[in-house]
C-alpha atoms as a PDB file:
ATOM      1  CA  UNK A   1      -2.712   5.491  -0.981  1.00  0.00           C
ATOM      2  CA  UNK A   2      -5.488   3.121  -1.764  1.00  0.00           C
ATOM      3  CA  UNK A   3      -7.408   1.640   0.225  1.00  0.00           C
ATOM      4  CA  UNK A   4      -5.634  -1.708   1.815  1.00  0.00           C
ATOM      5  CA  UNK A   5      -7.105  -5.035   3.106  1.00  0.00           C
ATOM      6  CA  UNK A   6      -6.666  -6.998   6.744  1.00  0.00           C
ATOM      7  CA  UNK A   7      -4.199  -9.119   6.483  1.00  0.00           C
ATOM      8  CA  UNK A   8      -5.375 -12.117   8.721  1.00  0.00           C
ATOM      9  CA  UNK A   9      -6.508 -14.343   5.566  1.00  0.00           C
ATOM     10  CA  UNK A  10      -4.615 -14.740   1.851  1.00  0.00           C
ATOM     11  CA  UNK A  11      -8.244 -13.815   0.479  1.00  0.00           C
ATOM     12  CA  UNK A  12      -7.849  -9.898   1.385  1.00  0.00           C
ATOM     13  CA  UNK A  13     -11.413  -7.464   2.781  1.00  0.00           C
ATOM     14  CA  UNK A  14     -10.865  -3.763   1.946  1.00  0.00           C
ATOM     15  CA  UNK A  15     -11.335  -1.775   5.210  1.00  0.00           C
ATOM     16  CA  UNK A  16      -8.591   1.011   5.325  1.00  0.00           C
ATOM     17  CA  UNK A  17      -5.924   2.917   3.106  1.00  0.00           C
ATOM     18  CA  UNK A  18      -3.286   0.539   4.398  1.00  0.00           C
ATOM     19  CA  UNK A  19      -2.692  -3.215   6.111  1.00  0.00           C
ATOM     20  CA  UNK A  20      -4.148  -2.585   9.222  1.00  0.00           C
ATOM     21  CA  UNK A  21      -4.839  -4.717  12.944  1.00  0.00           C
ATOM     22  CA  UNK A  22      -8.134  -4.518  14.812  1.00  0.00           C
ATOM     23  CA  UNK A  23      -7.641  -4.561  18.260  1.00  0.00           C
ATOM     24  CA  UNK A  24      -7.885  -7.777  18.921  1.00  0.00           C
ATOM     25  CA  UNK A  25      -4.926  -8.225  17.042  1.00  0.00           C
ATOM     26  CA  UNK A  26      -3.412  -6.139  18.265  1.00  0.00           C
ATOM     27  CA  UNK A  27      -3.518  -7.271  21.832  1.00  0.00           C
ATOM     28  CA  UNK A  28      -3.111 -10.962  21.093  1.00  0.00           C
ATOM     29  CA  UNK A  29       0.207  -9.590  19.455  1.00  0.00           C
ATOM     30  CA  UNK A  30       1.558  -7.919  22.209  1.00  0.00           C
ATOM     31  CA  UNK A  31       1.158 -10.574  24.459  1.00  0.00           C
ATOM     32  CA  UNK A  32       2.736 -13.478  23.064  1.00  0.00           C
ATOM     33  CA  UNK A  33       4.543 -11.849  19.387  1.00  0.00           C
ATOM     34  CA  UNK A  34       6.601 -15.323  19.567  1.00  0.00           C
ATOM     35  CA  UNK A  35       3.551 -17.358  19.166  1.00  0.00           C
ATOM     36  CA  UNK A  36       1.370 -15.177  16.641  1.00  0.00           C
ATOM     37  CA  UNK A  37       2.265 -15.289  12.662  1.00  0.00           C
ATOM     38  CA  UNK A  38       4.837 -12.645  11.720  1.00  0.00           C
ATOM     39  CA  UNK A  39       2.053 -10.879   9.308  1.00  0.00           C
ATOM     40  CA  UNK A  40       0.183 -10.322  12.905  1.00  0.00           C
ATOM     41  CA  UNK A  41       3.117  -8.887  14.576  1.00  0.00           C
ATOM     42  CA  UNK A  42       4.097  -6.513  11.271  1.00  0.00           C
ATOM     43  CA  UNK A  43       0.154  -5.302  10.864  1.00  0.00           C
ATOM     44  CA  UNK A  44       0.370  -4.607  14.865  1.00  0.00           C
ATOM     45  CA  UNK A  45       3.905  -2.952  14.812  1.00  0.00           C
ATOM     46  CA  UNK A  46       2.548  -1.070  11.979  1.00  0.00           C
ATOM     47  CA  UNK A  47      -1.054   0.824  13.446  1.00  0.00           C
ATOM     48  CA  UNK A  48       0.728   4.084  14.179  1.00  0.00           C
ATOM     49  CA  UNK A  49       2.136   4.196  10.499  1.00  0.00           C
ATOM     50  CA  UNK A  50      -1.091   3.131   9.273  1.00  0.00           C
ATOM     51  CA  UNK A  51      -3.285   5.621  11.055  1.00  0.00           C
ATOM     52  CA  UNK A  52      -1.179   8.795  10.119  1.00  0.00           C
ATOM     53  CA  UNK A  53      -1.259   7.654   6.546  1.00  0.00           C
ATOM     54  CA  UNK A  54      -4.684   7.337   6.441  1.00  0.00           C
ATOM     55  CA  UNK A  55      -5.273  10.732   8.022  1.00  0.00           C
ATOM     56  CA  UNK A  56      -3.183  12.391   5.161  1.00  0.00           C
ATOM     57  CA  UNK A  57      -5.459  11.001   2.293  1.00  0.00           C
ATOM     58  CA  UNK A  58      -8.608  11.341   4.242  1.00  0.00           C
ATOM     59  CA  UNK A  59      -9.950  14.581   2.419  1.00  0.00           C
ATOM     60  CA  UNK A  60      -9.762  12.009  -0.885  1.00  0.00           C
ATOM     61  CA  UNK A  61     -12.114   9.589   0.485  1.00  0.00           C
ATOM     62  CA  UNK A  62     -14.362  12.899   1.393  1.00  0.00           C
ATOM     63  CA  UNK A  63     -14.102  14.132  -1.782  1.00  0.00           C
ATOM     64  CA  UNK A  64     -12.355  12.174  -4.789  1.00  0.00           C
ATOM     65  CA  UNK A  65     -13.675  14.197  -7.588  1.00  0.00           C
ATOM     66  CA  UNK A  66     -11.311  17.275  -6.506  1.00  0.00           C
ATOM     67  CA  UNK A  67      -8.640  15.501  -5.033  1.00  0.00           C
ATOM     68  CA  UNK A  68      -8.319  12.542  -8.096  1.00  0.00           C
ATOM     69  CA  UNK A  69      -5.099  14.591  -9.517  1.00  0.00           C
ATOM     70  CA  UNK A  70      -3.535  15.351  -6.272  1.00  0.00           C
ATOM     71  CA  UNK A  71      -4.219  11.653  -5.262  1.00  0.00           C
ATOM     72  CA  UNK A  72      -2.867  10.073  -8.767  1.00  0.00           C
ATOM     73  CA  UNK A  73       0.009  12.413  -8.430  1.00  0.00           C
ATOM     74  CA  UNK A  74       0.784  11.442  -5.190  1.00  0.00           C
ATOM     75  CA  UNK A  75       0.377   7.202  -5.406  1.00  0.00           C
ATOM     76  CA  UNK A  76       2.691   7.453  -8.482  1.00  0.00           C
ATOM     77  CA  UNK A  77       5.251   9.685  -7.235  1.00  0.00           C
ATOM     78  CA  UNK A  78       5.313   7.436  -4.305  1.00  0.00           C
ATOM     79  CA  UNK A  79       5.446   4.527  -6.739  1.00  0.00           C
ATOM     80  CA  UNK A  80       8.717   5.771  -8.168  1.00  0.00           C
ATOM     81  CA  UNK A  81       9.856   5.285  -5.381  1.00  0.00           C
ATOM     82  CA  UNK A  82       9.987   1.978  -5.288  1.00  0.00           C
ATOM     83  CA  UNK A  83      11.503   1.115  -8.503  1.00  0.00           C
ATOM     84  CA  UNK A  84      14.248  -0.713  -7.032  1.00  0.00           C
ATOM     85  CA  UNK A  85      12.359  -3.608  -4.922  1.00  0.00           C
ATOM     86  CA  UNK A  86      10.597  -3.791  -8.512  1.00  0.00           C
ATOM     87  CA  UNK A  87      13.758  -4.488 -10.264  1.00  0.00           C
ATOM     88  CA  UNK A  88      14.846  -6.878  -7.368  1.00  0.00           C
ATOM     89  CA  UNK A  89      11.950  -8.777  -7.781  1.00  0.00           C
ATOM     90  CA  UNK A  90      11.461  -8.576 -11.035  1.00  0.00           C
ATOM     91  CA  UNK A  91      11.659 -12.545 -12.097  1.00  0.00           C
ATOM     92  CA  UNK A  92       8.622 -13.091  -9.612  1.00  0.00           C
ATOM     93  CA  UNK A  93       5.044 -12.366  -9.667  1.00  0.00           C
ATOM     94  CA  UNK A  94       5.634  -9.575  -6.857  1.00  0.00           C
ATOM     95  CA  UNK A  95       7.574  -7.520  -9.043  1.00  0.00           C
ATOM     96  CA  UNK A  96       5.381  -7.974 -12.143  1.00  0.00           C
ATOM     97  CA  UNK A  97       2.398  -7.484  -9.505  1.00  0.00           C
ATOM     98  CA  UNK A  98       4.478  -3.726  -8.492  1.00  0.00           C
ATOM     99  CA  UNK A  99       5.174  -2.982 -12.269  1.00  0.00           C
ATOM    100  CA  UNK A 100       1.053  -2.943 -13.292  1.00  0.00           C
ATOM    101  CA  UNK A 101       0.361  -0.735 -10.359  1.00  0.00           C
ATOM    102  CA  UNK A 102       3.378   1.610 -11.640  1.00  0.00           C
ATOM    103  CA  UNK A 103       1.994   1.394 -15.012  1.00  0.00           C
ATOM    104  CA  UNK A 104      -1.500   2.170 -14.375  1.00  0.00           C
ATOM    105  CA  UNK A 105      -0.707   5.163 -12.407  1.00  0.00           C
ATOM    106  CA  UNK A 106       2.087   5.979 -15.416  1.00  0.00           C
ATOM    107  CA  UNK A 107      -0.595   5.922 -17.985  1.00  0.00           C
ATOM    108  CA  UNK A 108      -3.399   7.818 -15.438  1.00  0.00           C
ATOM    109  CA  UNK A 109      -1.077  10.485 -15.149  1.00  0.00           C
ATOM    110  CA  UNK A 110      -0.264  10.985 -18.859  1.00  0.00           C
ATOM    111  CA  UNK A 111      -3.617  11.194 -19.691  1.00  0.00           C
ATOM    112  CA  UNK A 112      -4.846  13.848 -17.206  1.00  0.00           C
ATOM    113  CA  UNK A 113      -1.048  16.004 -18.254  1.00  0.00           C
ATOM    114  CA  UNK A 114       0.170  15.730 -14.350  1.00  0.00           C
ATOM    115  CA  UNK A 115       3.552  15.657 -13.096  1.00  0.00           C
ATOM    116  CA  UNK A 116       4.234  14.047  -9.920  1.00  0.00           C
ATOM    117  CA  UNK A 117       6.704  15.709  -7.377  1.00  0.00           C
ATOM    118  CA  UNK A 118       9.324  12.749  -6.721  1.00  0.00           C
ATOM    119  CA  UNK A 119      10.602  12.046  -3.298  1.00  0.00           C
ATOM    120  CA  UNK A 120      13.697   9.839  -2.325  1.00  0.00           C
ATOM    121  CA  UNK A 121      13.783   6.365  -3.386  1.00  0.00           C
ATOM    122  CA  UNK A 122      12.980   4.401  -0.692  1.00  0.00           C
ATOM    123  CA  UNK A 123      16.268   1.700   0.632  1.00  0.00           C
ATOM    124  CA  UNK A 124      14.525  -0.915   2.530  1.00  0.00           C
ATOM    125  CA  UNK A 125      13.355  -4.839   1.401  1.00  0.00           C
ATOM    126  CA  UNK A 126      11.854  -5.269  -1.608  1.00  0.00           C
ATOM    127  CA  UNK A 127       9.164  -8.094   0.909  1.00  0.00           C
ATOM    128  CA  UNK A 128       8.591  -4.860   2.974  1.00  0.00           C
ATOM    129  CA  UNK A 129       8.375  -2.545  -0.050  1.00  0.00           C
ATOM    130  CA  UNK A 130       5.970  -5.337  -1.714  1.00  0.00           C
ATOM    131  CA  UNK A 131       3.810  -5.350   1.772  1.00  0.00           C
ATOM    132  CA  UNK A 132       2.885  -1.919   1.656  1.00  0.00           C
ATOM    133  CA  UNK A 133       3.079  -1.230  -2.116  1.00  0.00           C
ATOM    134  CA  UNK A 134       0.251  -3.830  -2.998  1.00  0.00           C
ATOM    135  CA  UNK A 135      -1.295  -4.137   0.611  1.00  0.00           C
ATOM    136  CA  UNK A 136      -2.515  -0.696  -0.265  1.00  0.00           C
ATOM    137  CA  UNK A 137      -3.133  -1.330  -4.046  1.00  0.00           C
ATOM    138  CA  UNK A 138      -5.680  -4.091  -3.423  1.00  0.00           C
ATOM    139  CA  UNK A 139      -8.080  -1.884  -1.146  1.00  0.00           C
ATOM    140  CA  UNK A 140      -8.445   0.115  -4.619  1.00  0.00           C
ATOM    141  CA  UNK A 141     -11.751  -1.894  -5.166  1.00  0.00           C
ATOM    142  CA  UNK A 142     -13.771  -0.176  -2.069  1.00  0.00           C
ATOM    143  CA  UNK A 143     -12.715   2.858  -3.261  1.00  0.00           C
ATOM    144  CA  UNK A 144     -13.849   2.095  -6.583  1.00  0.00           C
ATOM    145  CA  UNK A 145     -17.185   1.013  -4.982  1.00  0.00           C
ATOM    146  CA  UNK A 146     -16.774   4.118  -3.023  1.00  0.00           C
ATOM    147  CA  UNK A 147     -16.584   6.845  -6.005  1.00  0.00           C
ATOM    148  CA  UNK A 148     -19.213   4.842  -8.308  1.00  0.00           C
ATOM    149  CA  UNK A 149     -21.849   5.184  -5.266  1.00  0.00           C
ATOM    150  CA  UNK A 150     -21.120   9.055  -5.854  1.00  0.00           C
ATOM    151  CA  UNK A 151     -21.876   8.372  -9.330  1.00  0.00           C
ATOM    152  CA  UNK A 152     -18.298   8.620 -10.825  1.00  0.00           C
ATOM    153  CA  UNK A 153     -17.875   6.959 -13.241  1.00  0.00           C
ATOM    154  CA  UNK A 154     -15.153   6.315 -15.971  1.00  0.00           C
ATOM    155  CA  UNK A 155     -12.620   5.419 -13.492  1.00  0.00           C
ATOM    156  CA  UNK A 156      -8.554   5.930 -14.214  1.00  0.00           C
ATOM    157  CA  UNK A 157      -7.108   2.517 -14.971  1.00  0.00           C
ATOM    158  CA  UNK A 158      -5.355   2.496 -11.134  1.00  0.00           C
ATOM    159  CA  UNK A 159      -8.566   1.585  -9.381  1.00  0.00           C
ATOM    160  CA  UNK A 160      -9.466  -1.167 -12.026  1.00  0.00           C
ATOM    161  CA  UNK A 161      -8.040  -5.138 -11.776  1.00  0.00           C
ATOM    162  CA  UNK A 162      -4.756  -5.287 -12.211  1.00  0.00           C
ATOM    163  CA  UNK A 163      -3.383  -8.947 -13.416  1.00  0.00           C
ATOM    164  CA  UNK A 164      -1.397 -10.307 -11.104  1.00  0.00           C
ATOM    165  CA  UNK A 165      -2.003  -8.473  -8.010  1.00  0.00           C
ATOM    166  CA  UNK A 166      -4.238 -10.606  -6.267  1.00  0.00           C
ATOM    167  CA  UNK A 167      -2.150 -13.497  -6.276  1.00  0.00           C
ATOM    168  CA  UNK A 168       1.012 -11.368  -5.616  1.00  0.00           C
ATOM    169  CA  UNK A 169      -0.959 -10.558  -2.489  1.00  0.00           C
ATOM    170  CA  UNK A 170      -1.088 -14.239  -1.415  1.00  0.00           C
ATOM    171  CA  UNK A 171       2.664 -14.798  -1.911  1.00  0.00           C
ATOM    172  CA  UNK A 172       3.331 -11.512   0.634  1.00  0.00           C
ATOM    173  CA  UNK A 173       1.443 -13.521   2.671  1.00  0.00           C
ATOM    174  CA  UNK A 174       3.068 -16.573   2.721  1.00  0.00           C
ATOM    175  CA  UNK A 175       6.201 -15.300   2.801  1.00  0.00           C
ATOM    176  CA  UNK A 176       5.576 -13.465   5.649  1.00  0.00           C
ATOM    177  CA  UNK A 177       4.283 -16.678   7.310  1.00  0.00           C
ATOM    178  CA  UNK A 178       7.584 -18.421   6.631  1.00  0.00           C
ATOM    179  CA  UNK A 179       9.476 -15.576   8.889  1.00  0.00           C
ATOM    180  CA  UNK A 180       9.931 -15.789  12.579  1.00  0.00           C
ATOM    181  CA  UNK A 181       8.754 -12.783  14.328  1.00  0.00           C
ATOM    182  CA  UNK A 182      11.342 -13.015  16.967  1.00  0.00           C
ATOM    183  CA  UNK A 183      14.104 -12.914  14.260  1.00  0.00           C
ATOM    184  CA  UNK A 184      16.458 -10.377  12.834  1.00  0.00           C
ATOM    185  CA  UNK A 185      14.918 -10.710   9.356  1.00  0.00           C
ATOM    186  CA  UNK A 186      11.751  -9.744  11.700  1.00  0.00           C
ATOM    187  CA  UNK A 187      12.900  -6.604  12.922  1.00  0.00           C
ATOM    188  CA  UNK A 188      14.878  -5.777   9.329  1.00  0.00           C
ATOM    189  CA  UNK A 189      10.713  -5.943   7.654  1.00  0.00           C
ATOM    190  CA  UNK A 190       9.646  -4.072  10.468  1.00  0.00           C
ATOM    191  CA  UNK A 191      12.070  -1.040  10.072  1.00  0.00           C
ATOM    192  CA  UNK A 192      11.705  -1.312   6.572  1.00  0.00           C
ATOM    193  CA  UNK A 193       7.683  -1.631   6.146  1.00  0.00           C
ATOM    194  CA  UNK A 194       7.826   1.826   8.383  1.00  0.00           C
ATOM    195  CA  UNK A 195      10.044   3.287   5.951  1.00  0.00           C
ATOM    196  CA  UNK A 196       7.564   2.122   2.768  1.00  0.00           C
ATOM    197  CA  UNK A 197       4.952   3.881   4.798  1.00  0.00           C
ATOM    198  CA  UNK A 198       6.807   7.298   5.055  1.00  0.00           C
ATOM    199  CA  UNK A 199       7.300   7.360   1.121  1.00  0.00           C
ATOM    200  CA  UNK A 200       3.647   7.549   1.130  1.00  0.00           C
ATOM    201  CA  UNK A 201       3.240  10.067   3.910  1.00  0.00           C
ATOM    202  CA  UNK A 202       6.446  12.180   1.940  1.00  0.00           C
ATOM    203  CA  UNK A 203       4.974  12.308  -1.345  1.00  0.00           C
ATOM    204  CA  UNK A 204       1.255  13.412   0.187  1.00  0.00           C
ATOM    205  CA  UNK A 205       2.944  16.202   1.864  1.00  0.00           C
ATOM    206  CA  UNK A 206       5.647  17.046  -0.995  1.00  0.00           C
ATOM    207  CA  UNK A 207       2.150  18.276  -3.135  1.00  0.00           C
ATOM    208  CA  UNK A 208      -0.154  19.545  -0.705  1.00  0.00           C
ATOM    209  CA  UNK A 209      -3.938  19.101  -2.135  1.00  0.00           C
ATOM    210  CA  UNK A 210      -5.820  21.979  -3.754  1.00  0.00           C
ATOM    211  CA  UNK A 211      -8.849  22.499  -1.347  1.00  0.00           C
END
């Protein structure tokens, strides 16, 4: 998965492969979850998810050159996944915001001849879906940063701007905002944001990398 911004601020910084909490966060969550912003309890709740994720695609970030098949393979197989939170959210910028990522990994693949290994479609929220999906997709620009330093260059289309996915980010965020963390919608996101993350971890280990 790409590589994902904090999510303490609508304007997104690129730091890991997924929404992350520093541990700062982290504590302040744990103390008083009733008082802190739903997106702070969620990015706490979700460290452990986060950190075996990132484990899984670290030999990309090492090495991007070999891995870039095994990587596109895996973001768009994971993708597919989500086709349904797309579909439910299709008359909003979120789902228009999921559909160019889906797109740009689509055409990435066709052009390189690779076919993904599909995993199960994931059942959760399309919020929760749309947390993780384009969480992760924004952090694409360090990576671009990232593989240019190495002197890539030429990039596939998924690591460019995609329209829309900026300010799809800011309505996660807000909508997030709106929820109380002490709620049953709460818990539902939480549950289901885990269960976004273990598409990504399924479809990594469905097509193991070619060292």
């Amino acid at each position: 998965m790409a590589l994902a911004p904090r999510l303490d601020s609508a304007a997104p910084t690129h730091t890991h492969l997924f929404p992350a909490a520093n541990d700062a966060t982290v504590s302040q969550a744990i103390r008083t979850p009733a008082a802190e912003r739903f997106r702070h309890v969620l990015r706490a709740a979700m460290i452990p998810h986060h950190d075996a994720a990132e484990f899984l695609f670290d030999r990309f970030m090492h090495d991007p050159e070999t891995h870039m098949d095994w990587f596109l393979s895996t973001q768009l197989a994971a993708t597919w996944a989500f086709v349904e939170p797309m579909r439910a959210l299709a008359g909003d910028d979120l789902g228009q915001a999921m559909l160019a990522v889906l797109n740009a990994l689509e055409a990435d693949c066709a052009r390189r001849g690779l076919t993904p290994t599909p995993v199960a479609p994931y059942q959760g929220s399309a919020l929760a879906a749309a947390y993780v999906l384009l969480g992760a997709r924004l952090g694409a620009t360090m990576m671009q940063r990232h593989m240019e330093s190495l002197g890539m260059t030429a990039l596939p289309a998924f690591f460019t701007k995609l329209d829309g996915v900026g300010d799809a980010w800011k309505t996660v965020v807000e909508r997030l905002d709106a929820i109380d963390p002490t709620s049953a919608e709460a818990a539902t996101l939480t549950t289901d944001a885990t269960a976004a993350f273990k598409i990504f971890e399924l479809a990594a280990t469905a097509a193991p990398p070619q060292d």
